[in-house]
Protein backbone atom coordinates (compact mmCIF):
# COMPACT_ATOMS: atom_id res chain seq x y z
CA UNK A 1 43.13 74.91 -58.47
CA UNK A 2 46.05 72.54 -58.92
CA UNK A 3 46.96 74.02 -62.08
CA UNK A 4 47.34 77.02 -60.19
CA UNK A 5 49.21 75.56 -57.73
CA UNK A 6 51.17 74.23 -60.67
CA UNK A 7 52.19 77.42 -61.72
CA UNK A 8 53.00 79.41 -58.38
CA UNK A 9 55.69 76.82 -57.99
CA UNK A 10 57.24 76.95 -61.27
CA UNK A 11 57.09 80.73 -60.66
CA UNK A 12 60.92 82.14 -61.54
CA UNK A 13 62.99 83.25 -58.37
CA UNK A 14 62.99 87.20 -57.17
CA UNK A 15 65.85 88.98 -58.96
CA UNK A 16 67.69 91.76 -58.28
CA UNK A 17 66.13 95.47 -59.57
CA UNK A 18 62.56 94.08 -59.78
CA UNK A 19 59.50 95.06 -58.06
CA UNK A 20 59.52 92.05 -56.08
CA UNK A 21 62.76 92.45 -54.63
CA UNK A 22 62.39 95.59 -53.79
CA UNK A 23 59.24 94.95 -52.08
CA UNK A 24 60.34 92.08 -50.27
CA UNK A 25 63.59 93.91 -49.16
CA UNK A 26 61.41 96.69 -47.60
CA UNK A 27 59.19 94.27 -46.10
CA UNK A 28 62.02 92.15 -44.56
CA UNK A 29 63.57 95.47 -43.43
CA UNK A 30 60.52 96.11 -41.46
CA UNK A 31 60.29 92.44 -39.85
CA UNK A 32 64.05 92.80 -39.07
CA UNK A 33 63.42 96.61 -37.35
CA UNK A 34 60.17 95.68 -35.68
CA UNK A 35 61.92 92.20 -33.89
CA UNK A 36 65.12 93.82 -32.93
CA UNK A 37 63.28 97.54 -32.01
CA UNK A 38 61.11 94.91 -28.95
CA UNK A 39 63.65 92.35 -28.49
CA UNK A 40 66.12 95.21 -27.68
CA UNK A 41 64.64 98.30 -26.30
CA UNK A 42 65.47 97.03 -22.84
CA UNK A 43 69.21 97.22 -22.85
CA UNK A 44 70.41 100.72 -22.20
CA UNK A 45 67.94 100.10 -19.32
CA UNK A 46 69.31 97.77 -17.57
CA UNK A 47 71.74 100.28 -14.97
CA UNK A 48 68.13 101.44 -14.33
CA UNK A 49 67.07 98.18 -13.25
CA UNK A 50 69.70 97.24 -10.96
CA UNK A 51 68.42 101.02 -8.96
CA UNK A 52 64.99 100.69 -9.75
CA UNK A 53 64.67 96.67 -8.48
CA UNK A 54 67.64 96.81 -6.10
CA UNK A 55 69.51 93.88 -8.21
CA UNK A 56 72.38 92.98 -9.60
CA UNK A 57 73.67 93.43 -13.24
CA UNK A 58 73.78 90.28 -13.89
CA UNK A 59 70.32 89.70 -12.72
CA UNK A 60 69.16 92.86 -14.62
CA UNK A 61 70.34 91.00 -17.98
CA UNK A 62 67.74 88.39 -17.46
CA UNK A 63 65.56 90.99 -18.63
CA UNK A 64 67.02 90.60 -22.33
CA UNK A 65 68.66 86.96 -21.47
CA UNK A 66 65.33 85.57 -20.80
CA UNK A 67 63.76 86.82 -24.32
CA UNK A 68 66.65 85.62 -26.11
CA UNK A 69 66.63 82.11 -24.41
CA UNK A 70 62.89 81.50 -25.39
CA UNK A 71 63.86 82.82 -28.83
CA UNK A 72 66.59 80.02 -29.49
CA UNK A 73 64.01 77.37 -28.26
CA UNK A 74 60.83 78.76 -30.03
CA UNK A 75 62.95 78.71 -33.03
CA UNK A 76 63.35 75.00 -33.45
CA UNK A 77 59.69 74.98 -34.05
CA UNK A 78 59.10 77.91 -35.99
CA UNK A 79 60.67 76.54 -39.12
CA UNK A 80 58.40 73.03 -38.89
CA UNK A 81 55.26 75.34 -38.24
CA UNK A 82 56.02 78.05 -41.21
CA UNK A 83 57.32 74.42 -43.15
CA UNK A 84 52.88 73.41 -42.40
CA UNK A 85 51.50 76.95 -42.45
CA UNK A 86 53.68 79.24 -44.69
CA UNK A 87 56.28 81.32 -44.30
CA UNK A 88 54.26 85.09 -44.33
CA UNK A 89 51.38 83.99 -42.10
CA UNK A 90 53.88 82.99 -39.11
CA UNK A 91 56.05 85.97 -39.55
CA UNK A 92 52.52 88.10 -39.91
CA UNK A 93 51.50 86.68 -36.84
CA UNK A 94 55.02 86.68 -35.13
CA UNK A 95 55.32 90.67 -35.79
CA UNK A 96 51.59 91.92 -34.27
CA UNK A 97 51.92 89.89 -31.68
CA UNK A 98 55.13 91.50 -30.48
CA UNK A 99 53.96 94.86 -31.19
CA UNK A 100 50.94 94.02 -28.77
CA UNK A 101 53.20 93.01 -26.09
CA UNK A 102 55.64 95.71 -26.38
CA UNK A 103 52.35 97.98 -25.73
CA UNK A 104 51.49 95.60 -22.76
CA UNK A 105 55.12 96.72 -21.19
CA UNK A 106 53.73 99.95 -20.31
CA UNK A 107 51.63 98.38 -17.61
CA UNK A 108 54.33 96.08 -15.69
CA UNK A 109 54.90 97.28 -12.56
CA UNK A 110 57.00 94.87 -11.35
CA UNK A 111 60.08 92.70 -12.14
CA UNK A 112 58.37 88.94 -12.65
CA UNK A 113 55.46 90.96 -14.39
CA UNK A 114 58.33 92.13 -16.46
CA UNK A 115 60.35 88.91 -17.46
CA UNK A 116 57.06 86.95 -17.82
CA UNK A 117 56.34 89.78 -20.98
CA UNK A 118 59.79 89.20 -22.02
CA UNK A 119 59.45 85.71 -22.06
CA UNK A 120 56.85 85.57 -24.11
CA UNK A 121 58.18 88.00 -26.45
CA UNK A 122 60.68 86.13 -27.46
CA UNK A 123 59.03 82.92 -27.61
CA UNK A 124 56.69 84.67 -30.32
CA UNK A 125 59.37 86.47 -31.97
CA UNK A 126 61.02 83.05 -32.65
CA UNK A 127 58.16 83.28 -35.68
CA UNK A 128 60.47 85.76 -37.44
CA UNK A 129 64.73 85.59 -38.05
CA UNK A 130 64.46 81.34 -39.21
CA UNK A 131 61.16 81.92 -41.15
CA UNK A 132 62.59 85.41 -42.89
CA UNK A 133 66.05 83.51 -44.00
CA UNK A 134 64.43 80.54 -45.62
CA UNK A 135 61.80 83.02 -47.38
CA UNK A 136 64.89 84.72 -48.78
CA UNK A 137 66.51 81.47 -49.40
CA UNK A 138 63.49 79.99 -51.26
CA UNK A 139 62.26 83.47 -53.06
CA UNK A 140 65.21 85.07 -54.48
CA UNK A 141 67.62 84.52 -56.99
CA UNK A 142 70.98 82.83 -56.07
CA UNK A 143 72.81 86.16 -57.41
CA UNK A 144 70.39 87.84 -54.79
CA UNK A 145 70.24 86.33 -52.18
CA UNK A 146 73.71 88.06 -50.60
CA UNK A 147 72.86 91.44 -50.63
CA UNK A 148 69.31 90.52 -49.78
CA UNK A 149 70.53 88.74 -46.02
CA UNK A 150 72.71 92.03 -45.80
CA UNK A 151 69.79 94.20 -46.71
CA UNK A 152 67.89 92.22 -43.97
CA UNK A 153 70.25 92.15 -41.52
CA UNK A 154 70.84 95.93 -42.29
CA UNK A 155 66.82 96.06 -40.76
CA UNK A 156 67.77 94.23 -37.49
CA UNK A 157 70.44 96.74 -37.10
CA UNK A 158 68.39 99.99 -37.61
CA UNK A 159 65.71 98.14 -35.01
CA UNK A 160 68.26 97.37 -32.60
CA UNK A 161 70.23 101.05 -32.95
CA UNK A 162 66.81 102.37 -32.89
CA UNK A 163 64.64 100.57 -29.95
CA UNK A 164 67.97 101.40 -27.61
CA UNK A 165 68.76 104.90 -28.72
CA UNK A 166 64.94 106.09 -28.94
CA UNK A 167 64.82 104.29 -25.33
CA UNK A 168 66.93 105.29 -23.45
CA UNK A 169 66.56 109.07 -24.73
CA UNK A 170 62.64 108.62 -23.70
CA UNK A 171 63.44 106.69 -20.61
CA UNK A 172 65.64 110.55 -19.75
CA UNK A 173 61.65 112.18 -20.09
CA UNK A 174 59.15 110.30 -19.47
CA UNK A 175 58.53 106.74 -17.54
CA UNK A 176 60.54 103.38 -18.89
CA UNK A 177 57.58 101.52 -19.29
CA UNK A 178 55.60 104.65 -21.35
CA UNK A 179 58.61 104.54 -23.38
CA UNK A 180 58.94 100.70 -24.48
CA UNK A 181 54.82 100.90 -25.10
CA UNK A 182 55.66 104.03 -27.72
CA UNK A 183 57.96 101.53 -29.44
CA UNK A 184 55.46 99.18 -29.35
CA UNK A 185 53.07 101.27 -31.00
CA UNK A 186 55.60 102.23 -34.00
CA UNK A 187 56.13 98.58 -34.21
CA UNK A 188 52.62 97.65 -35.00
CA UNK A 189 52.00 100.51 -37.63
CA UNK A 190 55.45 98.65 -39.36
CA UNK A 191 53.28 95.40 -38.96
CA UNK A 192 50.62 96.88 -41.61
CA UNK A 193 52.84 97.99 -43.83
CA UNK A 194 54.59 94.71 -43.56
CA UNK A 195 51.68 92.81 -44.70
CA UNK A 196 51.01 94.62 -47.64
CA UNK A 197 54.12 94.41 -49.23
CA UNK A 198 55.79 91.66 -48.81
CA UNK A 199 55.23 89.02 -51.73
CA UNK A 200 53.22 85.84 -50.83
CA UNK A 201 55.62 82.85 -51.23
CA UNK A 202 55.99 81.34 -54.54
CA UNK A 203 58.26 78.55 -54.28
CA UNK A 204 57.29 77.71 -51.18
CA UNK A 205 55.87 73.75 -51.28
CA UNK A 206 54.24 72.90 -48.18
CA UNK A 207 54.70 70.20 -45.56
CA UNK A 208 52.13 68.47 -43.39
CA UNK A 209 53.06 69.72 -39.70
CA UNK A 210 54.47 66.63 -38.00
CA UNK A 211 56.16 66.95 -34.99
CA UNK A 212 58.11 63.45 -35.89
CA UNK A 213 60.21 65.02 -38.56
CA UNK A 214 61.70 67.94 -36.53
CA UNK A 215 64.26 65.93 -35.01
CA UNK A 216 65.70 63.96 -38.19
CA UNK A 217 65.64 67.55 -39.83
CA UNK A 218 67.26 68.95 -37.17
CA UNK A 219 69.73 65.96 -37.01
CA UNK A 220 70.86 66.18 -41.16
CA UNK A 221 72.13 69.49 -40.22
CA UNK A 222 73.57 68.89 -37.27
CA UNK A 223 75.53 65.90 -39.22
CA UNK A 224 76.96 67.80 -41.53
CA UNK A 225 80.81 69.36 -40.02
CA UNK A 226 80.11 72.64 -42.44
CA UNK A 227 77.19 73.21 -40.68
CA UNK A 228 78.54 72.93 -37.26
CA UNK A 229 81.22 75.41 -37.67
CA UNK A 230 78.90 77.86 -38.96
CA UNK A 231 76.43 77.18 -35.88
CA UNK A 232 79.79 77.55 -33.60
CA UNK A 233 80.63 80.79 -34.84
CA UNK A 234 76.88 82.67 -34.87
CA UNK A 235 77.07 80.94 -31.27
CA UNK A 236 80.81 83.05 -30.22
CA UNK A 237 80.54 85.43 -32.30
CA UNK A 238 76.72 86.73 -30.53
CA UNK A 239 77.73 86.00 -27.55
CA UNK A 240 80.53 88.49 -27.57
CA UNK A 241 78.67 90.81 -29.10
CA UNK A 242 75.67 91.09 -26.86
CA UNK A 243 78.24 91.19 -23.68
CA UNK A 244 80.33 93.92 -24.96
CA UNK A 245 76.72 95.81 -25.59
CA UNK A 246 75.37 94.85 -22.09
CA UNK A 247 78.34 95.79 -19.52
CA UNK A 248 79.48 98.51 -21.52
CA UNK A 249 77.21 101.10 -20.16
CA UNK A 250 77.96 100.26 -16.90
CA UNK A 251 81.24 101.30 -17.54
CA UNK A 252 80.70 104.69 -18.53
CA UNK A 253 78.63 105.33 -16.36
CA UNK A 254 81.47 105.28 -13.92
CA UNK A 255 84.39 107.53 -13.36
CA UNK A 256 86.59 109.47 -15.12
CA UNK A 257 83.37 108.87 -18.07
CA UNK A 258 80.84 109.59 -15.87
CA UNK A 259 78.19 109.89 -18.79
CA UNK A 260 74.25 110.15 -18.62
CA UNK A 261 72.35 107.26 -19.32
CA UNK A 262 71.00 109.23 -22.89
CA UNK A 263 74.69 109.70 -23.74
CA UNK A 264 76.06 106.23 -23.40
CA UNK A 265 72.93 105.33 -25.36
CA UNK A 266 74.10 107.56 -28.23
CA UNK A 267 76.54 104.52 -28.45
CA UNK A 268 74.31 102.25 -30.51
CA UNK A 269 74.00 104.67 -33.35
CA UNK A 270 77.36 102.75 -34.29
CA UNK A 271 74.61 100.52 -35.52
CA UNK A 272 74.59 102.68 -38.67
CA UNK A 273 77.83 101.37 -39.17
CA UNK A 274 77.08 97.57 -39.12
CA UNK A 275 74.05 98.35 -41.24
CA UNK A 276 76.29 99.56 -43.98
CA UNK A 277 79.02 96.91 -43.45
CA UNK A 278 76.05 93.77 -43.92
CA UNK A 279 75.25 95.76 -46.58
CA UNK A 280 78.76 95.60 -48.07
CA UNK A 281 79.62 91.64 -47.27
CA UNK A 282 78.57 90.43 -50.84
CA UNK A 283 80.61 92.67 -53.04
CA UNK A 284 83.64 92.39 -50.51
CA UNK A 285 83.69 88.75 -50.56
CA UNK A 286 83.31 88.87 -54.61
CA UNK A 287 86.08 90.92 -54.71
CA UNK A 288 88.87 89.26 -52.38
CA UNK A 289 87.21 86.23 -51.63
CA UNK A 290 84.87 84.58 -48.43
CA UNK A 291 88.45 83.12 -46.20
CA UNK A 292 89.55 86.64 -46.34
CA UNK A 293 86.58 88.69 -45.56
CA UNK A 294 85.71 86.06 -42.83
CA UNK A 295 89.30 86.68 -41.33
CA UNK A 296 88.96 90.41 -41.20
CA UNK A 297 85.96 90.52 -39.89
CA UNK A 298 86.75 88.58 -37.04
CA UNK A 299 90.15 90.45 -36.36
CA UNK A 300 87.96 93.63 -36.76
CA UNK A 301 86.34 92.81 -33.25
CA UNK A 302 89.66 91.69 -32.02
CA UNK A 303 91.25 94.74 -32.58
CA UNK A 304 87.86 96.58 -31.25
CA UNK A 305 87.39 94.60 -27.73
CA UNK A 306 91.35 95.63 -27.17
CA UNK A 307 90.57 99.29 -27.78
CA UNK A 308 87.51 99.79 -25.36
CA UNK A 309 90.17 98.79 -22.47
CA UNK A 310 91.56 102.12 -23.08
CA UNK A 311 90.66 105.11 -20.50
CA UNK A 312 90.20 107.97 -23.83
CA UNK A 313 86.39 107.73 -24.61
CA UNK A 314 87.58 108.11 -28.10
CA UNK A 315 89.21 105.17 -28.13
CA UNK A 316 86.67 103.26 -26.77
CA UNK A 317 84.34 104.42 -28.86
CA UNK A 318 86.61 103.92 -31.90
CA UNK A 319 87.00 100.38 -30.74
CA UNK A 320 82.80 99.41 -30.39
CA UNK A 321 82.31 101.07 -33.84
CA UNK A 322 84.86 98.72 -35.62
CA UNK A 323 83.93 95.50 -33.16
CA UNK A 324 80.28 95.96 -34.54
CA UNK A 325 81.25 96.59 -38.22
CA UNK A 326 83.36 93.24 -37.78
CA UNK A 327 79.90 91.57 -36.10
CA UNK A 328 77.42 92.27 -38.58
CA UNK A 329 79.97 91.70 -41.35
CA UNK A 330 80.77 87.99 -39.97
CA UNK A 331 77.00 87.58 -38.92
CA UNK A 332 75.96 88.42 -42.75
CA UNK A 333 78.86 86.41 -44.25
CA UNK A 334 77.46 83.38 -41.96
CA UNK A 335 73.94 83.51 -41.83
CA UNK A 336 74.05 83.99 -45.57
CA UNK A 337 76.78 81.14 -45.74
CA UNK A 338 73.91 78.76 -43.94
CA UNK A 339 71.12 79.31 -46.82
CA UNK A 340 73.86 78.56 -49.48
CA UNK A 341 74.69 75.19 -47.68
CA UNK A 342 70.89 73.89 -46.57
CA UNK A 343 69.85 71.82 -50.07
CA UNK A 344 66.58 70.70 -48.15
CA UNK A 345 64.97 71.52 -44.91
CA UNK A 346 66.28 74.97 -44.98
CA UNK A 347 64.01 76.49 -42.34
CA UNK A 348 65.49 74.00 -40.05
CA UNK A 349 68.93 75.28 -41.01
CA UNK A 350 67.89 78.79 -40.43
CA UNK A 351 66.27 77.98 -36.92
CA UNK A 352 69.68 76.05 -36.24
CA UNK A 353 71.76 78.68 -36.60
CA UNK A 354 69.79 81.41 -35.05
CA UNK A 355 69.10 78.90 -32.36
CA UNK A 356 72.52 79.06 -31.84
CA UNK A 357 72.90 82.87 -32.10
CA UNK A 358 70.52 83.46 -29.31
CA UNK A 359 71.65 80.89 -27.05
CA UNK A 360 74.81 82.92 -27.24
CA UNK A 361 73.41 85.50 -26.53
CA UNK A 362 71.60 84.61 -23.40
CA UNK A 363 74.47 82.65 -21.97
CA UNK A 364 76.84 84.85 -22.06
CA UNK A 365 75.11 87.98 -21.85
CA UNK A 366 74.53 87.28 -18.71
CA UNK A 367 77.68 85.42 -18.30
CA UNK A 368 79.65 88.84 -18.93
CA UNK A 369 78.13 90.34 -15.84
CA UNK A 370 79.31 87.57 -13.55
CA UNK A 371 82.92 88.76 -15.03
CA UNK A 372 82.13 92.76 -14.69
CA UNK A 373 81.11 91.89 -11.24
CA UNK A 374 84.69 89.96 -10.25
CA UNK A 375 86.90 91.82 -12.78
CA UNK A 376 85.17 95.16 -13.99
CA UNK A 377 85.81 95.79 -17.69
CA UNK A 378 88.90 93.95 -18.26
CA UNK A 379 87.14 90.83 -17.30
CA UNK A 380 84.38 91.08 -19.75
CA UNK A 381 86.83 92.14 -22.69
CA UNK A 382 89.04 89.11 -21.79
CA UNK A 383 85.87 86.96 -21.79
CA UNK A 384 85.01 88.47 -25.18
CA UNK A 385 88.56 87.49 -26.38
CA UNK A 386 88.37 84.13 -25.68
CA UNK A 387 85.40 83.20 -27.33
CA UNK A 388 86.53 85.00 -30.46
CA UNK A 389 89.63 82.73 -30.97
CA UNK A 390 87.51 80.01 -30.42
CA UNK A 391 84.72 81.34 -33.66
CA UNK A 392 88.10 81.95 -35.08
CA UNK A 393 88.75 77.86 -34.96
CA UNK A 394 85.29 77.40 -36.45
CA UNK A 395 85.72 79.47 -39.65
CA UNK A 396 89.39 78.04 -40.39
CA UNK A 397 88.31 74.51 -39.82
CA UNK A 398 85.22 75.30 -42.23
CA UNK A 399 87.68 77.35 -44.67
CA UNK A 400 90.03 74.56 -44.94
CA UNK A 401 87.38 71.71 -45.16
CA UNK A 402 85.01 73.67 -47.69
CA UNK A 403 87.25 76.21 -50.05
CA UNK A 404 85.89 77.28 -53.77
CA UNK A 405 82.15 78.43 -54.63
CA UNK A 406 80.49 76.55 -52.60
CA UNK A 407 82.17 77.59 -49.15
């Protein structure tokens, strides 16, 4: 037995073009579409909320705030307990369980009923986005590991395209609730087919589960200035992301747009877009280097936010599709950046940043609806603006403090 043991660790990293890789890709693709497809289905729904509950918009965004809170906390522990358990079982477990609750959706009949699913849906889903990042980070090759984060990331954007397109499109047809509990259902067939293909862990070496060591793992990250910056921008960077996609349907729902609710939701096939540009972050920053990808990206959304305060559709639409080719190109660039930079406790690193991605996220996404309230549009794209020249600060100060390879 130890011999075997002996060998599994010694086994060589997944490289790119093998079988392994391209199961693992496909399996990670599926864990990335099934926790996006639950943790976002309820988006485009939210106008519906504030008729269906009588509430505001910014209390309707507790709906996805709430998940994406207990997220950010749950992972802080997910990387200890995958660092004790291993990484496929928690991610196995992580993945039905959501399924199951997306299913469990369909009978909520009323708002706490609601939030008390969400809330536990994302404080099991926190078993996935850490856990997946140090599997890759551990697994693959260090020529590999780029393209596989994009590939991954490419996953959570088909989920999230998919769980708020296929939504709201249902939600035109038949009940909300029947339609979140049909996305639950698709979720949990991906489950299987997760399972049997992603590789078990070979380089994984596990560590006894002691609560005592997640804070001074926690604090060698949180030490290092490198790591901060890169914490700092998944924290702006998400948050301005998740407001533009939560108070922009509101807006076109209003005149001179006046759109259905299945029409605005034909927005998020933009998504295909930020798939593809993840996808594309490795041989980009190969080619002209990490500083200036990580500059373009970021004036990508820039220039996006300040398009969408046009009154042409086309324009606005123009604007969201190269805003979220910017995100998922700077959210690739980073999250990738993070692996590269964590020489030890790197599911801590992973559950750092993603901590901080999510906290964004529920801050202010439901921030931004404070601002739509007060201000309308202009207030949330101004909002949106501001935090972007503040991720802007992080990534120069990390450029100019970390420059070569290893940046």
């Amino acid at each position: 037995m130890q011999g075997q043991r002996t060998r599994v660790k010694i086994q060589e990293a997944i490289t790119i073009g093998s079988a392994r890789y391209r199961q693992a890709n496909l399996a990670l693709f599926c864990a990335g579409f099934i926790t996006f497809v639950t943790l976002y289905d309820i988006q485009p729904l939210l106008p519906l909320f504030t008729r269906e509950f009588g509430i505001s918009p910014a209390t309707s965004s507790l709906t996805l705030s709430i998940s994406t809170a207990t997220l950010a906390i749950g992972m802080l522990f997910s990387g200890l307990t995958s660092d004790a358990i291993g990484r496929k079982p928690v991610m196995v477990t992580a993945l039905i369980l959501t399924s199951l609750l997306a299913i469990a959706t369909a009978f909520s009949t009323t708002l706490p009923s609601l939030l008390l699913i969400r809330f536990a849906q994302g404080a099991v889903l926190a078993g996935v986005p850490s856990v997946a990042m140090a599997y890759l980070g551990e697994e693959m090759d260090a020529n590999a590991i780029a393209s596989a984060m994009g590939l991954y990331i490419s996953g959570n954007a088909v989920g999230g395209m998919s769980g708020r397109v296929v939504t709201a499109i249902m939600a035109d047809y038949l009940p909300w609730r029947t339609a979140i509990g049909l996305t639950g259902c698709i979720s949990l067939v991906l489950a299987l087919c997760f399972i049997k293909l992603l590789p078990a862990s070979s380089r994984f070496q596990k560590r006894s589960l002691d609560l005592r060591t997640l804070l001074p793992s926690l604090l060698h990250h949180l030490k290092d200035p490198g790591m901060l910056c890169l914490f700092g921008t998944a924290f702006l960077c998400m948050g301005c992301f998740i407001s533009l996609y939560n108070y922009i349907g509101f807006r076109l729902l209003l005149e001179p747009h006046s759109l259905s609710q299945s029409v605005i939701s034909l927005i998020f096939l933009i998504y295909f877009l930020g798939s593809l540009s993840s996808a594309m972050m490795g041989r980009l920053i190969q080619r002209f280097g990490r500083r200036f990808v990580v500059r373009a990206t970021i004036a990508a959304m820039a220039c996006g936010i300040l398009l969408t305060l046009s009154q042409s559709l086309i324009s606005i639409i123009t604007g969201i599709a190269l805003f979220t080719c910017g995100f998922f190109g700077i959210h690739s660039i980073a999250s990738g950046w993070v692996s590269r930079r964590a020489t030890s406790y790197r599911a801590q690193a992973s559950s750092l940043y993603l901590f901080s991605y999510y906290l964004g996220s529920s801050i202010s996404g439901t921030l931004g609806g404070y601002f739509w309230g007060s201000y309308a549009w202009s207030g949330v794209a101004a909002m949106i603006c501001l935090l972007l020249l503040a991720a802007f600060g992080c990534t120069e100060q990390l450029s100019r403090r970390y420059t070569g390879h290893a940046a």
